[in-house]
Protein backbone atom coordinates (compact mmCIF):
# COMPACT_ATOMS: atom_id res chain seq x y z
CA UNK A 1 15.14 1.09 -63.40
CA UNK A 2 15.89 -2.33 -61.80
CA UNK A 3 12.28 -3.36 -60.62
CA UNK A 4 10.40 -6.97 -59.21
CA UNK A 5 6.71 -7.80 -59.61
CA UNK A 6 5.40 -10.37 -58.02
CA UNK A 7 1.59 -11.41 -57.11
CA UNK A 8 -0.77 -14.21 -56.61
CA UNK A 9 -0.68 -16.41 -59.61
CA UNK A 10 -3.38 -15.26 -62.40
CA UNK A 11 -3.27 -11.76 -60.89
CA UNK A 12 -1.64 -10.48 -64.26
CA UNK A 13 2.12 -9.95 -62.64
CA UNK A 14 3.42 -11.39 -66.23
CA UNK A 15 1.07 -9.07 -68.02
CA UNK A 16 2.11 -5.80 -66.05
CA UNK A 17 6.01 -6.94 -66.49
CA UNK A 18 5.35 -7.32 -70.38
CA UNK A 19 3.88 -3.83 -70.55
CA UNK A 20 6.68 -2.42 -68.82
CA UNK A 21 9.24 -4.18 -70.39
CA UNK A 22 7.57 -3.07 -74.21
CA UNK A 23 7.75 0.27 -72.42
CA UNK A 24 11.68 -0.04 -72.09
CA UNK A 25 11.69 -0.98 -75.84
CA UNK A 26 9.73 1.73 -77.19
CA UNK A 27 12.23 3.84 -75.21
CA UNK A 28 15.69 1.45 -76.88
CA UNK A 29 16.59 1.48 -73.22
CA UNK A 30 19.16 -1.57 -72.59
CA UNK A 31 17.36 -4.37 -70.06
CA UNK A 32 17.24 -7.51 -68.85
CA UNK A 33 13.80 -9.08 -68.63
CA UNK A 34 14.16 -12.21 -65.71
CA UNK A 35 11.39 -14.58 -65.77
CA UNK A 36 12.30 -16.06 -61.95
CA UNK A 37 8.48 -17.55 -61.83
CA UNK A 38 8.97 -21.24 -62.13
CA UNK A 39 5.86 -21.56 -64.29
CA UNK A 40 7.72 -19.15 -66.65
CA UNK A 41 4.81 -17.08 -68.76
CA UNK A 42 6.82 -14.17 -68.96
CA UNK A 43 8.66 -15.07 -72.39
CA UNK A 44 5.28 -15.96 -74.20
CA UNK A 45 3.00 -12.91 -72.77
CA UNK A 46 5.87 -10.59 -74.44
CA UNK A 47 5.49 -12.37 -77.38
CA UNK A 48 8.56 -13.84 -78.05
CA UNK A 49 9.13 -16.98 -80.22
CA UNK A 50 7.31 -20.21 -78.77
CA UNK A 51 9.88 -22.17 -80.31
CA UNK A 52 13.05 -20.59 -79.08
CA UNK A 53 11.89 -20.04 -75.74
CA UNK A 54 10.71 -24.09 -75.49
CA UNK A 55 14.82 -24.20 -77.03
CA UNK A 56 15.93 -21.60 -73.94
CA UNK A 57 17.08 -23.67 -71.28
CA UNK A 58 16.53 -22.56 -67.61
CA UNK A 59 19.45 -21.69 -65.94
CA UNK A 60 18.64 -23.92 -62.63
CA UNK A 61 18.59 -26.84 -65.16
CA UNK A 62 22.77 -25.78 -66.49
CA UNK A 63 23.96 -28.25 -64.63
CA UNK A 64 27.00 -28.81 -66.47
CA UNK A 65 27.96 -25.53 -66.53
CA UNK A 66 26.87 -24.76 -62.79
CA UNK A 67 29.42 -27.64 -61.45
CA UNK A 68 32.18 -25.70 -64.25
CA UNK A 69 31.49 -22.65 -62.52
CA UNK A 70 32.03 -24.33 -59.41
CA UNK A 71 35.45 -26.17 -60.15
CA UNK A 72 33.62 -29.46 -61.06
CA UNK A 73 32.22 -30.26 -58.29
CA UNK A 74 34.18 -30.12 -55.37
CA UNK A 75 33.37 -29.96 -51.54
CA UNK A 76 33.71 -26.09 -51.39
CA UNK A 77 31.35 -23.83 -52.97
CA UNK A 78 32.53 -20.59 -55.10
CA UNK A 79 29.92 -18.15 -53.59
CA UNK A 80 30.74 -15.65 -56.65
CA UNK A 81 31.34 -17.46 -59.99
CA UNK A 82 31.63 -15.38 -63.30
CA UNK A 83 28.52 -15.22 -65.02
CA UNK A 84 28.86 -12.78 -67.75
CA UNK A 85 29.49 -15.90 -70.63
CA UNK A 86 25.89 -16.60 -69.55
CA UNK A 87 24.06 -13.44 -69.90
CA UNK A 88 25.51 -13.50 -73.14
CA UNK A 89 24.97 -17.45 -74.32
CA UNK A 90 21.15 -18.25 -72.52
CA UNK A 91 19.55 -14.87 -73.19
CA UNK A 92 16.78 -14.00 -76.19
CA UNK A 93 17.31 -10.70 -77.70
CA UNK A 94 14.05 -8.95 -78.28
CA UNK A 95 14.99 -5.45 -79.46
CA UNK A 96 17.10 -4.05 -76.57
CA UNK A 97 15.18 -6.89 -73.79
CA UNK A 98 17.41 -9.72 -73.33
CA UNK A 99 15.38 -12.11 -71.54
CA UNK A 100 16.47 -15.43 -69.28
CA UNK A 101 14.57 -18.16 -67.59
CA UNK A 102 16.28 -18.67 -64.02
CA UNK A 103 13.95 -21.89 -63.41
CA UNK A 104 12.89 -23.10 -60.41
CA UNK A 105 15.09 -23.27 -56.52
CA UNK A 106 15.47 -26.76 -55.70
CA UNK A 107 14.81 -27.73 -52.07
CA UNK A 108 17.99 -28.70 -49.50
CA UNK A 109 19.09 -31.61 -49.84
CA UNK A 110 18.41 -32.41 -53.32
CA UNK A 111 21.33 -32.61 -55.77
CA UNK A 112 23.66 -29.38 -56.85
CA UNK A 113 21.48 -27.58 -54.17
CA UNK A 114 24.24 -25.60 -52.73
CA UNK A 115 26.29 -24.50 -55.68
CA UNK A 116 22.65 -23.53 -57.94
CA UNK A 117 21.35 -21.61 -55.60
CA UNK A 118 24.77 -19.69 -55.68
CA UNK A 119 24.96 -19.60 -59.49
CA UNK A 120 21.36 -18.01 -59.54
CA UNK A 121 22.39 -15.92 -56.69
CA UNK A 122 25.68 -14.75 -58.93
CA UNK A 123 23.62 -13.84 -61.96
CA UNK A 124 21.00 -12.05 -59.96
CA UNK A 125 23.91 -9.84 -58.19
CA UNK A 126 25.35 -9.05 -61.81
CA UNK A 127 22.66 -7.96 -63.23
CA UNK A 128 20.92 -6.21 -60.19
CA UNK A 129 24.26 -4.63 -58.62
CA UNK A 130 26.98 -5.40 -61.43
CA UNK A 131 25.60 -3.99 -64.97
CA UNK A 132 23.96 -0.59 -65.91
CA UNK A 133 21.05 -2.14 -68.13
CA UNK A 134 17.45 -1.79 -66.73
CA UNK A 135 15.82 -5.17 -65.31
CA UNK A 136 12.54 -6.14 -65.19
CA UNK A 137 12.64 -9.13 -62.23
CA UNK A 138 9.06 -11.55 -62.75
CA UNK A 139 9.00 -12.92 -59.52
CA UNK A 140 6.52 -16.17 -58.07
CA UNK A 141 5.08 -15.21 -54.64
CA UNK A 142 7.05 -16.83 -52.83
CA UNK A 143 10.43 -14.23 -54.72
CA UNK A 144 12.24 -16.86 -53.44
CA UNK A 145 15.30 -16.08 -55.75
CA UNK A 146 15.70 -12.85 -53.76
CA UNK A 147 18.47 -12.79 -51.18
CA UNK A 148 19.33 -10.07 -48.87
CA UNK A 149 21.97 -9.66 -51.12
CA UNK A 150 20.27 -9.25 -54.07
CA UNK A 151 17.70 -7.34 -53.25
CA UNK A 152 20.17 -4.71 -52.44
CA UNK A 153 19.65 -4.26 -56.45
CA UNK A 154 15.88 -3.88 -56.53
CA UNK A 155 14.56 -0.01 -56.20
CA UNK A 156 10.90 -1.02 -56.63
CA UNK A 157 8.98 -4.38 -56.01
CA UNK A 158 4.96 -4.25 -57.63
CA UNK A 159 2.97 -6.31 -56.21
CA UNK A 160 -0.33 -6.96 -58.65
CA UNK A 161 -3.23 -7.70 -57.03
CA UNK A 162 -6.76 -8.54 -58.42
CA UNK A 163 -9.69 -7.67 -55.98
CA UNK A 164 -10.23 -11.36 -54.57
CA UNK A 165 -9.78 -12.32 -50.99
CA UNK A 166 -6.85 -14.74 -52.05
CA UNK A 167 -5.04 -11.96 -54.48
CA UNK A 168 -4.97 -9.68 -51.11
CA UNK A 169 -3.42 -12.53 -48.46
CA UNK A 170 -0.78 -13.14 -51.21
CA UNK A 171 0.14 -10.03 -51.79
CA UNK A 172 0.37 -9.20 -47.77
CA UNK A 173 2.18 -12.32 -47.67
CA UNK A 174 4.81 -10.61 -50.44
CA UNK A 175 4.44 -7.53 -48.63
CA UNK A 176 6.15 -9.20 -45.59
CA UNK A 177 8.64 -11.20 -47.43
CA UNK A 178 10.07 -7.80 -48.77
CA UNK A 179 9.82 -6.22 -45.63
CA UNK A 180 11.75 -9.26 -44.81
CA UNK A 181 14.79 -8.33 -47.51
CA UNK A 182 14.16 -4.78 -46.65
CA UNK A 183 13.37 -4.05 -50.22
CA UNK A 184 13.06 -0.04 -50.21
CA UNK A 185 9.70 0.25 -52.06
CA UNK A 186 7.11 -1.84 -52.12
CA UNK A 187 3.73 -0.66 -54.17
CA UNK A 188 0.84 -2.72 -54.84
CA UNK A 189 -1.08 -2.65 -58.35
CA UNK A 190 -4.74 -3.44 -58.54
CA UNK A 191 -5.59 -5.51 -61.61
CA UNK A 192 -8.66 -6.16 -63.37
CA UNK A 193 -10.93 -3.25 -61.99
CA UNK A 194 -14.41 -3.72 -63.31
CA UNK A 195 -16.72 -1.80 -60.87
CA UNK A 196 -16.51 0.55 -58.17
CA UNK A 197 -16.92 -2.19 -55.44
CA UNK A 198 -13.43 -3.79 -56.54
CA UNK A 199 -11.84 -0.44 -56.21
CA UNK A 200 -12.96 0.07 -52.95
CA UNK A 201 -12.23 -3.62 -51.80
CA UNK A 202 -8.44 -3.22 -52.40
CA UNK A 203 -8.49 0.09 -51.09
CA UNK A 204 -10.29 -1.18 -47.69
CA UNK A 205 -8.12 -4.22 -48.04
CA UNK A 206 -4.36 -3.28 -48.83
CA UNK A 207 -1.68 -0.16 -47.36
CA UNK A 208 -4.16 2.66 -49.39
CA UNK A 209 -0.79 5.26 -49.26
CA UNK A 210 0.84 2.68 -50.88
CA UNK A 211 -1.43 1.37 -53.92
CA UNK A 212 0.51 2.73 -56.96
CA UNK A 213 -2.09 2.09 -59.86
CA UNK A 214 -6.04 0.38 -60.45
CA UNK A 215 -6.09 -0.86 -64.16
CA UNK A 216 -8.85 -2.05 -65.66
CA UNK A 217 -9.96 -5.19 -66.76
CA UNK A 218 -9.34 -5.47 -70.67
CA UNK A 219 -10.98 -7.50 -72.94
CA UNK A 220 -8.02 -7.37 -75.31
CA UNK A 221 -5.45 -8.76 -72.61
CA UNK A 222 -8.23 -11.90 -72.46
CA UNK A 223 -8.29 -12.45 -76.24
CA UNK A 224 -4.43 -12.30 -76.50
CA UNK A 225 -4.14 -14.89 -73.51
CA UNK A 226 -6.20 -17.18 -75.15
CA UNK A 227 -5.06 -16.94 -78.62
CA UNK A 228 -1.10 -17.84 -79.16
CA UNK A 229 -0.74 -16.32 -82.83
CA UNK A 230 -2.02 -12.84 -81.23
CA UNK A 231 -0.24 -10.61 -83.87
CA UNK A 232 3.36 -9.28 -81.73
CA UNK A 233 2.68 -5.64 -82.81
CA UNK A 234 -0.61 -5.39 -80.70
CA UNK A 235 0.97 -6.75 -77.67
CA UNK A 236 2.39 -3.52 -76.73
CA UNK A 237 0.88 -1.41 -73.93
CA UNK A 238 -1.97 -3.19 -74.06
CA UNK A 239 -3.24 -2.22 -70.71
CA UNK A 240 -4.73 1.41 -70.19
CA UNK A 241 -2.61 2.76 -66.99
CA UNK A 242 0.63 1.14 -68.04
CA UNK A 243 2.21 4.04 -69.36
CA UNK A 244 1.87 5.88 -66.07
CA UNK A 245 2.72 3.34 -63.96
CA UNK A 246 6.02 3.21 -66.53
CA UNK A 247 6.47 7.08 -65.43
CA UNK A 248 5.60 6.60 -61.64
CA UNK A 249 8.53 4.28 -61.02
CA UNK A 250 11.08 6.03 -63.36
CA UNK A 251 10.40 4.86 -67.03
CA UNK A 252 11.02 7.28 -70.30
CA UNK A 253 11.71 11.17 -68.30
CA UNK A 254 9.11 10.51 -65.35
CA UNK A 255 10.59 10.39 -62.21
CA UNK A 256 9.48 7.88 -59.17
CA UNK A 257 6.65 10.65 -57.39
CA UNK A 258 5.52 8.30 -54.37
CA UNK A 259 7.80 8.01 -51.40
C-alpha cells in the first residue's frame, strides 16, 4: 500500500492518514508515515511524543547534510543522492510506522533551492519506488513534493473533503494536479457527514463514481483535537468508516474493489 491524502486544510486529511496508518499497526505491517504538509499535524494527531517530534528536525531544514549529499556544495547537482542513512537517523519509530517530517519546498531562487528539492525528491523515490514497506504520504493541497517521478510510486491519492463550497474547489483543484502527475487513482473522501443535505452536496458536487467513503462527523475526533494528553490507546480507529476505507484501497486481506 503506498498511498497520498491530501485535502483542503481542516478537512481531516491528517485524521484519515492517522486512522490508516493505526490500521497498518494493528496489522505489524512495515510503513513509512510522511508528513509532506508544511504545517506538519500528522505526527501529533497519531499521537506520537510532543517532545520528540518538536526534537525531529524537517528534512528541508538538513542543510548540512543536504550540501554532504551533494558534494558540499558545488555547481552541479547530484539528482540521486543516497538517502537510506536518513530514513534510518530522522525517522520516529511508532510500532512498525516510522514517521519523517519532509518540511516545507522553498521557492526558486532562494538558497539550497536546487539541491533540496532533489534531496526530498531522492527520499520520496526510495521510499515510494525503492523499499517494500507501506507509506502513508500526508500531502498539503498544493502535493507539491510530488514529481512525475515520484508519483510513479503512489497507487492511490484520497482526497478528504468536508461538504463546504471551499473543501470541494480544493479538492477539484487536487483532482487536477494528479491528473497532472497522472497519479492512477484518485478517490475523494467525504468528511464530517452530519445530515443528509451534506451527503447529497458532495455527491452533486464531486466525480459521484469516484467518492470512495462519507464518514461521519465524530464528537470523539473533536475532543481529542482539542485536548493534547488524549490518552494514545483511544486514538486508534477513531473514525467509524475507517476500517473499510483501510480494506477498499488494500489494507489487512481486502483488496482495492473500485476501478
Amino acid at each position: 500500500m503506498k498511498i497520498a491524502i491530501s485535502g483542503k486544510g481542516g478537512a481531516g486529511k491528517s485524521t484519515v492518514a492517522a486512522n490508516i496508518l493505526h490500521c497498518l499497526k494493528r496489522d505489524n505491517v512495515p510503513t513509512f508515515a510522511v508528513d509532506a504538509d508544511p504545517d506538519a499535524n500528522l505526527g501529533l494527531v497519531l499521537g506520537l511524543n510532543p517532545e520528540k517530534l518538536a526534537a525531529l528536525p524537517p528534512l528541508s531544514d538538513l542543510q548540512e547534510v543536504i550540501l554532504e549529499k551533494h558534494a558540499g556544495g558545488g555547481a552541479f547537482v547530484d539528482l540521486n543522492p543516497s538517502v537510506d542513512d536518513i530514513l534510518e537517523e530522522y525517522v520516529l519509530p511508532f510500532g512498525s510506522i516510522r514517521f519523517l517530517k519532509m518540511g516545507g519546498i522553498k521557492q526558486g531562487g532562494t538558497a539550497c533551492y536546487c539541491k533540496e528539492s532533489a534531496f526530498l525528491n531522492a527520499v520520496l523515490t526510495n521510499v515510494l519506488l525503492d523499499r517494500p514497506e507501506a507509506v502513508v504520504l500526508d500531502m498539503s493541497a498544493g502535493i507539491e513534493h510530488l514529481t512525475r517521478g515520484t508519483a510513479r510510486g503512489i497507487k492511490t491519492m484520497l482526497v478528504v473533503v468536508e461538504p463546504t463550497r471551499a473543501a470541494v474547489t480544493t479538492a477539484l483543484a487536487v483532482d487536477r494536479l494528479a491528473s497532472d502527475l497522472a497519479l492512477p487513482k484518485v478517490l475523494f473522501v467525504g468528511n464530517k457527514i452530519r445530515t443528509e443535505a451534506d451527503r447529497s452536496y458532495l455527491c452533486t458536487s464531486l466525480p459521484e463514481e469516484r467518492i470512495l467513503a462519507m464518514l461521519p462527523f465524530s464528537e470523539e475526533v473533536l475532543e481529542q483535537a482539542r485536548q493534547s494528553d488524549y490518552p494514545m490507546e483511544n486514538r486508534e480507529c477513531l473514525v467509524p468508516g475507517i476500517k473499510e476505507i483501510y480494506e477498499q484501497i488494500g489494507g489487512g486481506d481486502g483488496k482495492v474493489k473500485m476501478t
